[in-house]
Protein backbone atom coordinates (compact mmCIF):
# COMPACT_ATOMS: atom_id res chain seq x y z
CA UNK A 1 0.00 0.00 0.00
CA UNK A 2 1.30 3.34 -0.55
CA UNK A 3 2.33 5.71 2.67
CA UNK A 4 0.10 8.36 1.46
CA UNK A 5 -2.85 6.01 1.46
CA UNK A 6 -1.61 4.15 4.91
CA UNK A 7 -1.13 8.14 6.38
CA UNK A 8 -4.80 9.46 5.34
CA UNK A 9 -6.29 6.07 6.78
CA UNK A 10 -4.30 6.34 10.26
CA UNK A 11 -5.69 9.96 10.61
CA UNK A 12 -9.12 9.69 9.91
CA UNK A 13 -9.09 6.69 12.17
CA UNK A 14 -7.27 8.05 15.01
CA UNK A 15 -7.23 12.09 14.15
CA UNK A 16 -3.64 12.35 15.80
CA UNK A 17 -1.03 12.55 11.97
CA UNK A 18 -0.28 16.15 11.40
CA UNK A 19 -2.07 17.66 8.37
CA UNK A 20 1.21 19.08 7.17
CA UNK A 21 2.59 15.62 7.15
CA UNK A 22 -0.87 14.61 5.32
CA UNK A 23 -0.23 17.16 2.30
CA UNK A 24 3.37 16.69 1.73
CA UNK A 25 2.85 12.99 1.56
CA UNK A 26 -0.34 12.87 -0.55
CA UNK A 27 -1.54 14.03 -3.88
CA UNK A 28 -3.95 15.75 -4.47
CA UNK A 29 -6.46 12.80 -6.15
CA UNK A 30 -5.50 10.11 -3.28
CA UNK A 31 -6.36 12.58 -0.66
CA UNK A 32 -9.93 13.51 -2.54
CA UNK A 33 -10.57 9.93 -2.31
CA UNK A 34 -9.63 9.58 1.00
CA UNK A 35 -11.53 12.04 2.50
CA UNK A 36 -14.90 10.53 0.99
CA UNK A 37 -14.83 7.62 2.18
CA UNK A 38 -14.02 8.82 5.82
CA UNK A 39 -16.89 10.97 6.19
CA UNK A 40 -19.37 9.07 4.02
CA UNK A 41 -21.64 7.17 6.95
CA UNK A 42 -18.88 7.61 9.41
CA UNK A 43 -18.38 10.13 12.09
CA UNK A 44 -14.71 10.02 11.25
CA UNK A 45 -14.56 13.01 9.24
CA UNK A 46 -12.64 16.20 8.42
CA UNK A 47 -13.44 18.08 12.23
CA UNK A 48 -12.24 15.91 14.48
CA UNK A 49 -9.48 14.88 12.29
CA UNK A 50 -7.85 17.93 13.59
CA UNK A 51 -9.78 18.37 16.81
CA UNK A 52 -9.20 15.05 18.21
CA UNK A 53 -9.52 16.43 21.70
CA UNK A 54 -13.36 15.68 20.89
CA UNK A 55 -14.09 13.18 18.94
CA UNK A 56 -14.01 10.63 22.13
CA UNK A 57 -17.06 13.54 23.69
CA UNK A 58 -18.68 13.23 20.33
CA UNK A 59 -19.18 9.72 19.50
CA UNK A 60 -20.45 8.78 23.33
CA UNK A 61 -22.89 11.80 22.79
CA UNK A 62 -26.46 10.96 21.36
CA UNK A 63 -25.67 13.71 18.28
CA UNK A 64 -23.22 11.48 17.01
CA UNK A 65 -25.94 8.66 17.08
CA UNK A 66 -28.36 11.16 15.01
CA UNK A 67 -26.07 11.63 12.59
CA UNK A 68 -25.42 15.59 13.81
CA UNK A 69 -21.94 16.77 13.03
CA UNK A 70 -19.72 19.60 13.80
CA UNK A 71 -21.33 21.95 11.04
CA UNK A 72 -24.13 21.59 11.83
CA UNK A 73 -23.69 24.17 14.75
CA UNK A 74 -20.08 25.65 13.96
CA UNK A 75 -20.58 25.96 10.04
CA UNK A 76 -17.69 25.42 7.97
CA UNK A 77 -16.61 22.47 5.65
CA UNK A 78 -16.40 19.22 7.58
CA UNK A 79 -15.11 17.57 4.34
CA UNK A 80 -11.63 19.62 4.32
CA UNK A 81 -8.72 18.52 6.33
CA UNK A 82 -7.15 21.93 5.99
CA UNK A 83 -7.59 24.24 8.19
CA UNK A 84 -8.37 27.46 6.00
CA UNK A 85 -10.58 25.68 3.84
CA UNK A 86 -12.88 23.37 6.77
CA UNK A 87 -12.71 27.26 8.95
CA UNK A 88 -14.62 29.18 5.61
CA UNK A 89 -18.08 30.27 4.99
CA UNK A 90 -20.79 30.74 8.01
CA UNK A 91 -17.90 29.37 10.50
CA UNK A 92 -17.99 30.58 13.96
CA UNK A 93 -15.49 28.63 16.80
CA UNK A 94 -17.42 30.20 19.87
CA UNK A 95 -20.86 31.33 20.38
CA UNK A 96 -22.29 33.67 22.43
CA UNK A 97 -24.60 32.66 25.20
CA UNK A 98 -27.87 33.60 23.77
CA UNK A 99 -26.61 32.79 20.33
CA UNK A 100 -25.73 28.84 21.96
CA UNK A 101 -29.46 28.83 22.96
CA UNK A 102 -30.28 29.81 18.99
CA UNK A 103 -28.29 26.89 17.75
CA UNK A 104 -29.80 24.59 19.97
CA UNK A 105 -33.56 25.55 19.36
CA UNK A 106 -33.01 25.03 15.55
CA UNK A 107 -33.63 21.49 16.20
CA UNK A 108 -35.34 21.31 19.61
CA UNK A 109 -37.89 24.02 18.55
CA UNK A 110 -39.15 22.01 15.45
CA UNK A 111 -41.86 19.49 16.32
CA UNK A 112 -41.13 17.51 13.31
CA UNK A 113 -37.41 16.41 13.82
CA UNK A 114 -38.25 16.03 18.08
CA UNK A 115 -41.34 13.90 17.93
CA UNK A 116 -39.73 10.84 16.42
CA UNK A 117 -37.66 10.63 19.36
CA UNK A 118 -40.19 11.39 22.05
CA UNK A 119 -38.91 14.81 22.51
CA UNK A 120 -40.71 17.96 23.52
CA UNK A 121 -40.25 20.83 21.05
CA UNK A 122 -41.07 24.02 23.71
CA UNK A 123 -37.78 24.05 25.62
CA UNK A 124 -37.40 27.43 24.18
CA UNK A 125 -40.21 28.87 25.10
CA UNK A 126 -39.97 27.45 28.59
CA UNK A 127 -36.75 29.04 28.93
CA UNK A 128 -37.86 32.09 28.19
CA UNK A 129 -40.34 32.42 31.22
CA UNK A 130 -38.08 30.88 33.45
CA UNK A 131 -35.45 33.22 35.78
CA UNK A 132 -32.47 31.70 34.00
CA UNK A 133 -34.17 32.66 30.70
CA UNK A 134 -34.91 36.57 31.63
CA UNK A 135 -30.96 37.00 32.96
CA UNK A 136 -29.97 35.84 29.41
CA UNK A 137 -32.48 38.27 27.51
CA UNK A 138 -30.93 41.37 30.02
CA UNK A 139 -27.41 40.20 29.32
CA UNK A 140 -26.23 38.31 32.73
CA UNK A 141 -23.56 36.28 31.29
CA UNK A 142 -23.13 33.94 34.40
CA UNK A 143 -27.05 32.90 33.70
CA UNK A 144 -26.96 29.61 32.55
CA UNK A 145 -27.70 28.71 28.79
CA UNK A 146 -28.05 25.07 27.15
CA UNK A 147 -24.61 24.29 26.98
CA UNK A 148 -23.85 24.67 31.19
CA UNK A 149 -26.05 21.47 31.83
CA UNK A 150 -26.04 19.35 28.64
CA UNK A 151 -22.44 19.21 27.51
CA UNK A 152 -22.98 20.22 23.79
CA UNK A 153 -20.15 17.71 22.68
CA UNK A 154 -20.70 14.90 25.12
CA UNK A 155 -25.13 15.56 25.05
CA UNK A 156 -26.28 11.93 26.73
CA UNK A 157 -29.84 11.03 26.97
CA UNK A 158 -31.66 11.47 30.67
CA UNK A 159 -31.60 8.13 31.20
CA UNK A 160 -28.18 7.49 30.54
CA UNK A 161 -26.52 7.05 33.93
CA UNK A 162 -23.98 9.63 33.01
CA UNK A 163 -25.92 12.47 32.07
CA UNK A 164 -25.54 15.60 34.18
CA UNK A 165 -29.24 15.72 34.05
CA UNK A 166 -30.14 12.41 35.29
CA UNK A 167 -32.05 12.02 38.36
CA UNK A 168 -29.35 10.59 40.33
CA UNK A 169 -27.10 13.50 38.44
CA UNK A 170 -29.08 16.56 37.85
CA UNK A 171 -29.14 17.83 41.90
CA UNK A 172 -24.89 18.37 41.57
CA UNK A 173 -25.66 19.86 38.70
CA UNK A 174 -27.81 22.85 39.85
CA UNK A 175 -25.03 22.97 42.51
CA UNK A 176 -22.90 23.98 40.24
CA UNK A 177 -24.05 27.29 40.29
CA UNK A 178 -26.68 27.43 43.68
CA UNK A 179 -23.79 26.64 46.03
CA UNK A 180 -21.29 29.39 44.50
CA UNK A 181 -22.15 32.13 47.34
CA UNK A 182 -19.74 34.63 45.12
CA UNK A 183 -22.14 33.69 42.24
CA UNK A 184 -25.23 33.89 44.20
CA UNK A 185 -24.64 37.25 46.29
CA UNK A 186 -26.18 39.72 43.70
CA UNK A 187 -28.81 37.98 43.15
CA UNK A 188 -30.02 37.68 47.02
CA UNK A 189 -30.02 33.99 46.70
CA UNK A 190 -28.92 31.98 49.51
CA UNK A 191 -26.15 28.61 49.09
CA UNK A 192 -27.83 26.28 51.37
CA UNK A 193 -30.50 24.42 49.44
CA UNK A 194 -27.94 21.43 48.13
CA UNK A 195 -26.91 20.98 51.93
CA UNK A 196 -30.85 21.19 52.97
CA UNK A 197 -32.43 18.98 50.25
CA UNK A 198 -29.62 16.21 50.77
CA UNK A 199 -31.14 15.76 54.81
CA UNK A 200 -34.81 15.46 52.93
CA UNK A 201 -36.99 12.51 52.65
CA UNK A 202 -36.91 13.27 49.18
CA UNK A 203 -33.38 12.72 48.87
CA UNK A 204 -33.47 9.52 50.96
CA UNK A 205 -35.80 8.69 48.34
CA UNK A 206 -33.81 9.08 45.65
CA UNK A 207 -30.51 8.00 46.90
CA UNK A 208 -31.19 4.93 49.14
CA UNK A 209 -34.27 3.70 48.17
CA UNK A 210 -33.36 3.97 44.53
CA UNK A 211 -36.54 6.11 43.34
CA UNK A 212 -36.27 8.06 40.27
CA UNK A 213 -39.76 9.04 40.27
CA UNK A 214 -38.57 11.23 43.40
CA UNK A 215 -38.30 14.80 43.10
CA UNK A 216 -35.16 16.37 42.57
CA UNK A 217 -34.76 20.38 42.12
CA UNK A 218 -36.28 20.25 38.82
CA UNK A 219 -39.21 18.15 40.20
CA UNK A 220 -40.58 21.51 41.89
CA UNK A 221 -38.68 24.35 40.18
CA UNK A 222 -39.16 22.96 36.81
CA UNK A 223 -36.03 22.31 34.62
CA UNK A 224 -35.92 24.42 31.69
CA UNK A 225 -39.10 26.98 33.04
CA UNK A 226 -37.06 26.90 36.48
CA UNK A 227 -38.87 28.98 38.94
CA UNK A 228 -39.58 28.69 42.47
CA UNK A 229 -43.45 27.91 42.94
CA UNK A 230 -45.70 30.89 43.64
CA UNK A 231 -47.29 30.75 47.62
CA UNK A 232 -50.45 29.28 46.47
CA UNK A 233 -49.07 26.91 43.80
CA UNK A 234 -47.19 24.92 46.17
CA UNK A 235 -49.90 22.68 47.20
CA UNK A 236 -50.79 21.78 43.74
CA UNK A 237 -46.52 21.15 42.97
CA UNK A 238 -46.82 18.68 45.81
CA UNK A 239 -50.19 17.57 44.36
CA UNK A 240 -48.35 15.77 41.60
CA UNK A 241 -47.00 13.15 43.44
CA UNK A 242 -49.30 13.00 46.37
CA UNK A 243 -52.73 13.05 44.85
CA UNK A 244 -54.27 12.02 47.90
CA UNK A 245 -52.66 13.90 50.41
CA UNK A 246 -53.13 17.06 48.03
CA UNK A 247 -56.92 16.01 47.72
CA UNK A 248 -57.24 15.89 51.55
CA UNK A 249 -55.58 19.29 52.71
CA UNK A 250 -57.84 21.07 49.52
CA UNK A 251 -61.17 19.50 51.68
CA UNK A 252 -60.08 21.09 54.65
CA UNK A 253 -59.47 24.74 56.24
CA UNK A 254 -55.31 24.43 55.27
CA UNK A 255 -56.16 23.72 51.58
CA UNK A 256 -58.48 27.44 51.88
CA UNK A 257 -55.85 28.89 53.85
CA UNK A 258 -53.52 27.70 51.38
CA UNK A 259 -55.52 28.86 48.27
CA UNK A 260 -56.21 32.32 50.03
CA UNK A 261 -52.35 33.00 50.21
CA UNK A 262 -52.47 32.70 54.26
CA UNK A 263 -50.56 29.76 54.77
CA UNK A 264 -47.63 28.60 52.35
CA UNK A 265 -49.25 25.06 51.38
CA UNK A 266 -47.32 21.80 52.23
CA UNK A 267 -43.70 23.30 53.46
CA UNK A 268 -45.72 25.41 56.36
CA UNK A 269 -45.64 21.61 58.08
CA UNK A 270 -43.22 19.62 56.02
CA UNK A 271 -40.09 22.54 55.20
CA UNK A 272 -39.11 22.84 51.74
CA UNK A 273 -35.84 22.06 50.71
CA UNK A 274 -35.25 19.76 53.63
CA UNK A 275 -39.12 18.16 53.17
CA UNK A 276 -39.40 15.84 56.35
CA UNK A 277 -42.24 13.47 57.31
CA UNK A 278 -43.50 14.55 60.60
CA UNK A 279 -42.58 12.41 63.42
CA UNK A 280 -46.30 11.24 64.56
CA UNK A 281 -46.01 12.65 68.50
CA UNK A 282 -44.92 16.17 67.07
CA UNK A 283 -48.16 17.00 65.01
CA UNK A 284 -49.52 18.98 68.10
CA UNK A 285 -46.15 20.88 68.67
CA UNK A 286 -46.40 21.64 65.23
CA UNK A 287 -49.89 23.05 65.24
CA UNK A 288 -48.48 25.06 68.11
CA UNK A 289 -46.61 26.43 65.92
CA UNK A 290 -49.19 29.00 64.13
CA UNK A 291 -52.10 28.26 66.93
CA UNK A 292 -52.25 29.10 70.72
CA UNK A 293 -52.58 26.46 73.40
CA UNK A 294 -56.30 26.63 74.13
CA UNK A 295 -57.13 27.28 70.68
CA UNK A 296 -60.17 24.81 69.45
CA UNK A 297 -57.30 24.13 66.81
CA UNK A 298 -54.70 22.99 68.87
CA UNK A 299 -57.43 20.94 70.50
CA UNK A 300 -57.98 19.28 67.40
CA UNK A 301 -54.42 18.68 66.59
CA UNK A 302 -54.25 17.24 69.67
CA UNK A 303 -56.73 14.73 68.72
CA UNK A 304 -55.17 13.91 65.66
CA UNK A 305 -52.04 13.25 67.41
CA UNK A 306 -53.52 10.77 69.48
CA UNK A 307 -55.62 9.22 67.15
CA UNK A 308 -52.61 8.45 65.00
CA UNK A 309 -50.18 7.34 68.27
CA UNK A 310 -52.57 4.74 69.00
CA UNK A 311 -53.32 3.29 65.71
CA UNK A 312 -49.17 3.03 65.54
CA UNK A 313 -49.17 1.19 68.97
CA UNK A 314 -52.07 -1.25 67.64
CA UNK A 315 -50.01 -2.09 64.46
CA UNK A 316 -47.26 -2.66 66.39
CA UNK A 317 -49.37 -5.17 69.07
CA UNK A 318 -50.02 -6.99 65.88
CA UNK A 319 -46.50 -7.41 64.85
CA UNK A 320 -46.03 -8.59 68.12
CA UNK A 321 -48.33 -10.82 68.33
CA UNK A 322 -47.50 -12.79 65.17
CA UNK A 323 -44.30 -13.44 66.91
CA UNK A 324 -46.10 -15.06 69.73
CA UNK A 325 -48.35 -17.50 67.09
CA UNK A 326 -45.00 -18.01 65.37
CA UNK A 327 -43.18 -18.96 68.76
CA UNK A 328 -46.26 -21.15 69.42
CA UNK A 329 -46.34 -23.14 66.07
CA UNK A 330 -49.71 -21.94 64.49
CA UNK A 331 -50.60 -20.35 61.52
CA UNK A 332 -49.63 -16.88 60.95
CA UNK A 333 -50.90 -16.48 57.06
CA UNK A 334 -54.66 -14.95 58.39
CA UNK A 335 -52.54 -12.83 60.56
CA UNK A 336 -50.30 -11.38 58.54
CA UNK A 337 -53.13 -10.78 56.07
CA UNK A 338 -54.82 -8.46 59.18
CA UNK A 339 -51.25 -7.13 59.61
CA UNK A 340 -51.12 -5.61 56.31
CA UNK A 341 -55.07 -4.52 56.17
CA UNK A 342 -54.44 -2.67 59.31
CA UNK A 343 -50.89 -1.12 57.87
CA UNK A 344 -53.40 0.32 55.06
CA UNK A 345 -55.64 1.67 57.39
CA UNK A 346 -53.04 3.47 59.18
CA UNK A 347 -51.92 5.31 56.00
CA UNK A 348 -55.06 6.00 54.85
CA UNK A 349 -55.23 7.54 58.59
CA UNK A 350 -52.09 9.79 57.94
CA UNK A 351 -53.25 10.97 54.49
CA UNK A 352 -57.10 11.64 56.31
CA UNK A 353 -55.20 14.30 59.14
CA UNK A 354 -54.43 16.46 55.94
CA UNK A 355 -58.29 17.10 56.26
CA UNK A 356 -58.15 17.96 59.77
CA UNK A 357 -61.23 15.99 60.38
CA UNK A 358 -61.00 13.52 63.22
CA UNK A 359 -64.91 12.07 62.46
CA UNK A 360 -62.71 10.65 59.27
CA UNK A 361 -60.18 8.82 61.12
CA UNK A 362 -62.15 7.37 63.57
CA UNK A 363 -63.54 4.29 60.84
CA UNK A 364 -60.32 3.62 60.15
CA UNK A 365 -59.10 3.58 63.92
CA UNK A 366 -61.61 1.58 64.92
CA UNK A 367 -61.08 -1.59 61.89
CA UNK A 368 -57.11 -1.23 62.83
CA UNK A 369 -58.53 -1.65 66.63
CA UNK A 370 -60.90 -4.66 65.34
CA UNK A 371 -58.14 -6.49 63.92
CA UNK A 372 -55.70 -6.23 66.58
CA UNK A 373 -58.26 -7.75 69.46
CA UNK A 374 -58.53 -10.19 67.02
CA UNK A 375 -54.97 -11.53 66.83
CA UNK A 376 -53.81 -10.53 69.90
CA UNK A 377 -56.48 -12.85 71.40
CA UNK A 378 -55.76 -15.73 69.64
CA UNK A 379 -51.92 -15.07 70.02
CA UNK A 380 -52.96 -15.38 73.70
CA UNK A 381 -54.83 -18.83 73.85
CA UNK A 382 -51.77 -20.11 71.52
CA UNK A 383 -49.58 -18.93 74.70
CA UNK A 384 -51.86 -20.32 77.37
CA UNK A 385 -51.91 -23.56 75.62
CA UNK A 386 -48.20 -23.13 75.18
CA UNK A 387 -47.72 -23.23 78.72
CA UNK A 388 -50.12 -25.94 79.54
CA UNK A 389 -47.85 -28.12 77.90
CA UNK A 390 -45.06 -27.31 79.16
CA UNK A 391 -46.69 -28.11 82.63
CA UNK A 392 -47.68 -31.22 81.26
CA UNK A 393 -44.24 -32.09 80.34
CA UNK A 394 -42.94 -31.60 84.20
CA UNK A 395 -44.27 -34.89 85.34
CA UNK A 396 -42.92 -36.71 82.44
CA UNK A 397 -39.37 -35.44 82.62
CA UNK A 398 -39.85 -36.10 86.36
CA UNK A 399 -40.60 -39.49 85.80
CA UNK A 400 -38.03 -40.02 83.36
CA UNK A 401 -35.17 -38.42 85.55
CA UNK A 402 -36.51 -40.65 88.37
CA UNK A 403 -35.98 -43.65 86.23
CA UNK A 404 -32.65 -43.30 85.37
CA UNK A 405 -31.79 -42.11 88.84
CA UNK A 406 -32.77 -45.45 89.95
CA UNK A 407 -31.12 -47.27 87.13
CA UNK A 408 -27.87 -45.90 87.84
CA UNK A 409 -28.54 -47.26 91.42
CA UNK A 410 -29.19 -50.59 90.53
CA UNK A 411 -26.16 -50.15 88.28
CA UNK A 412 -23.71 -48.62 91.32
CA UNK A 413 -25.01 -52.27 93.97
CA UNK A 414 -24.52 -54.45 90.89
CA UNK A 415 -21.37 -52.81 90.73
């Protein structure tokens, strides 16, 4: 083979032979050649011949996959291995932020190219109404644009693992920014929420339990519309996972209070940021909170409180119990069956306080109550009988121990 040939086919493979040594070495038809059959169906073509640096970003990236080369945003000729000649025309090596987001939205604005891969086409317009979106439009150039969470050479799908926007991903990637307190000073923002959201329930969620339907910043802020939720819209943003719940608090005087502006929805009880599921003995110290202590509200919460503490203690009798009928030898499957009716009770009990109403939790209370008289009785007849034959037993081991006592007698005179 000749070393022009074997030189052209090294760098389009590996983009790393000099393009001086490419030109002495090769005429002018060879090269032609060459260069056609690199870049026809193959991402190996003139651009990252010379910019090798990302080709390896480019061909793990989903553009690459799509068939989306350099030109396609840059401009130029991707067919020329020269530099003068590939850098010609509508070339441009570095955008502008806003003019990043233009080159990004003449694909993901178009309906027709994003619906055969499942992809909505208003990103743009989100972005627009979002806080991130107005900076841009008044010039802010540390406002983030497309490019500072999807790497525009590297761009992975969300549910690639990788992604910066992943679920398991996209919370470091807000912190980019949100935990900069130089970055965040003008704007009056404070540097905290990372540190908060990671002691959450949400984030226990997420992390431990493995839940990517879990919220993550985006889940209430939105992602490329990123706001924080209005005072009365944070009910309903909670409403989207916890239908019930949401449905609950709208029946009773938090969901008007909520609605009216008073009260700021979910996070008055549950925080934002660092979202916790109140402890069951703390509901009444945390109506205190906004109610006095001989308030008919307080009295209520109260209630609740001990409406909820008992239901706990009767589920946990239960548990108990089964132990007992398991220690005793019977049959736990009926039991276990009540075990897990009465576990649904008791949620359905915890959603129900949302509604303040006490008349609502006192059905549930009192099947959850039903079923653990139940067990708990026969638990204790399966003990009673338990016993009764282990005092049966004392005679016979009596006997026994007597017999060989007097065997080893005879045994000792025959001796």
């Amino acid at each position: 083979m000749r070393p022009a040939v074997v030189a052209l086919v090294f760098a389009g493979l590996f983009g790393w032979w000099p393009a001086t040594a490419i030109e002495a070495s090769a005429p002018t038809t060879i090269r032609a050649v060459t260069v056609q059959q690199t870049v026809s169906g193959d991402p190996q073509y003139g651009c990252i011949v010379c910019h090798a640096e990302k080709r390896r970003a480019y061909l793990q990236g989903v553009h690459s996959e799509r068939h989306i080369r350099c030109n396609d945003c840059h401009g130029g000729d991707p067919d020329a291995l020269e530099i003068e000649t590939a850098h010609t025309g509508d070339f441009v090596a570095d955008f502008s932020r806003l003019a990043a987001v233009e080159i990004c939205v003449r694909c993901h604005s178009d309906p027709d190219q994003m619906r055969q891969y499942g992809l909505p086409a208003d990103q743009l317009a989100e972005l627009r109404t979002s806080r991130h979106g107005q900076l841009l439009d008044e010039g802010h150039q540390d406002a983030p644009a497309c490019s500072d969470c999807h790497d525009p050479h590297m761009t992975r799908a969300v549910v690639d693992a990788r992604s910066n926007v992943n679920p398991f991903n996209i919370v470091g990637t807000c912190a980019r920014c949100h935990v900069d307190q130089a970055l965040m000073e003008p704007y009056g923002l404070p540097t905290d929420q990372v540190a908060e959201f990671m002691q959450s329930r949400h984030w226990t969620a997420l992390t431990e339990d493995h839940n990517v339907a879990a919220p993550t910043c985006i889940g209430c802020h939105g992602s490329h519309a990123a706001l924080p939720p209005g005072q009365v819209e944070i009910a309903n943003v909670c409403g989207r996972c916890h239908a019930e719940i949401r449905h609950e608090l709208d029946s009773g005087p938090h969901g008007a209070a909520s609605r009216a502006g008073v009260l700021n929805g979910c996070i008055a009880c549950h925080e934002n940021h660092s979202t916790v599921r109140l402890p069951s003995d703390q509901i009444a110290r945390t109506c205190a909170d906004c109610h006095g202590a001989e308030s008919a509200e307080m009295s209520r919460g109260t209630e609740l409180q001990d409406m909820i503490l008992r239901a706990e203690s009767d589920v946990e009798h239960i548990e108990h119990a089964i132990e007992t009928l398991t220690e005793a030898g019977r049959s736990t499957v009926d039991a276990r069956f009540g075990l897990q009716t009465a576990i649904t009770q008791y949620r359905r009990m915890v959603h129900l306080t949302h509604g303040l109403s006490v008349e609502a939790l006192e059905d549930p209370g009192r099947q959850i109550g039903s079923i653990t008289s139940a067990i708990e009785n026969r638990a204790e007849v399966a003990e009673e009988e338990r016993w009764e034959h282990k005092l049966l037993l004392i005679p016979v081991w009596f006997f026994a121990l007597a017999i060989v006592f007097l065997a080893g007698f005879k045994l000792r005179r025959m001796a």
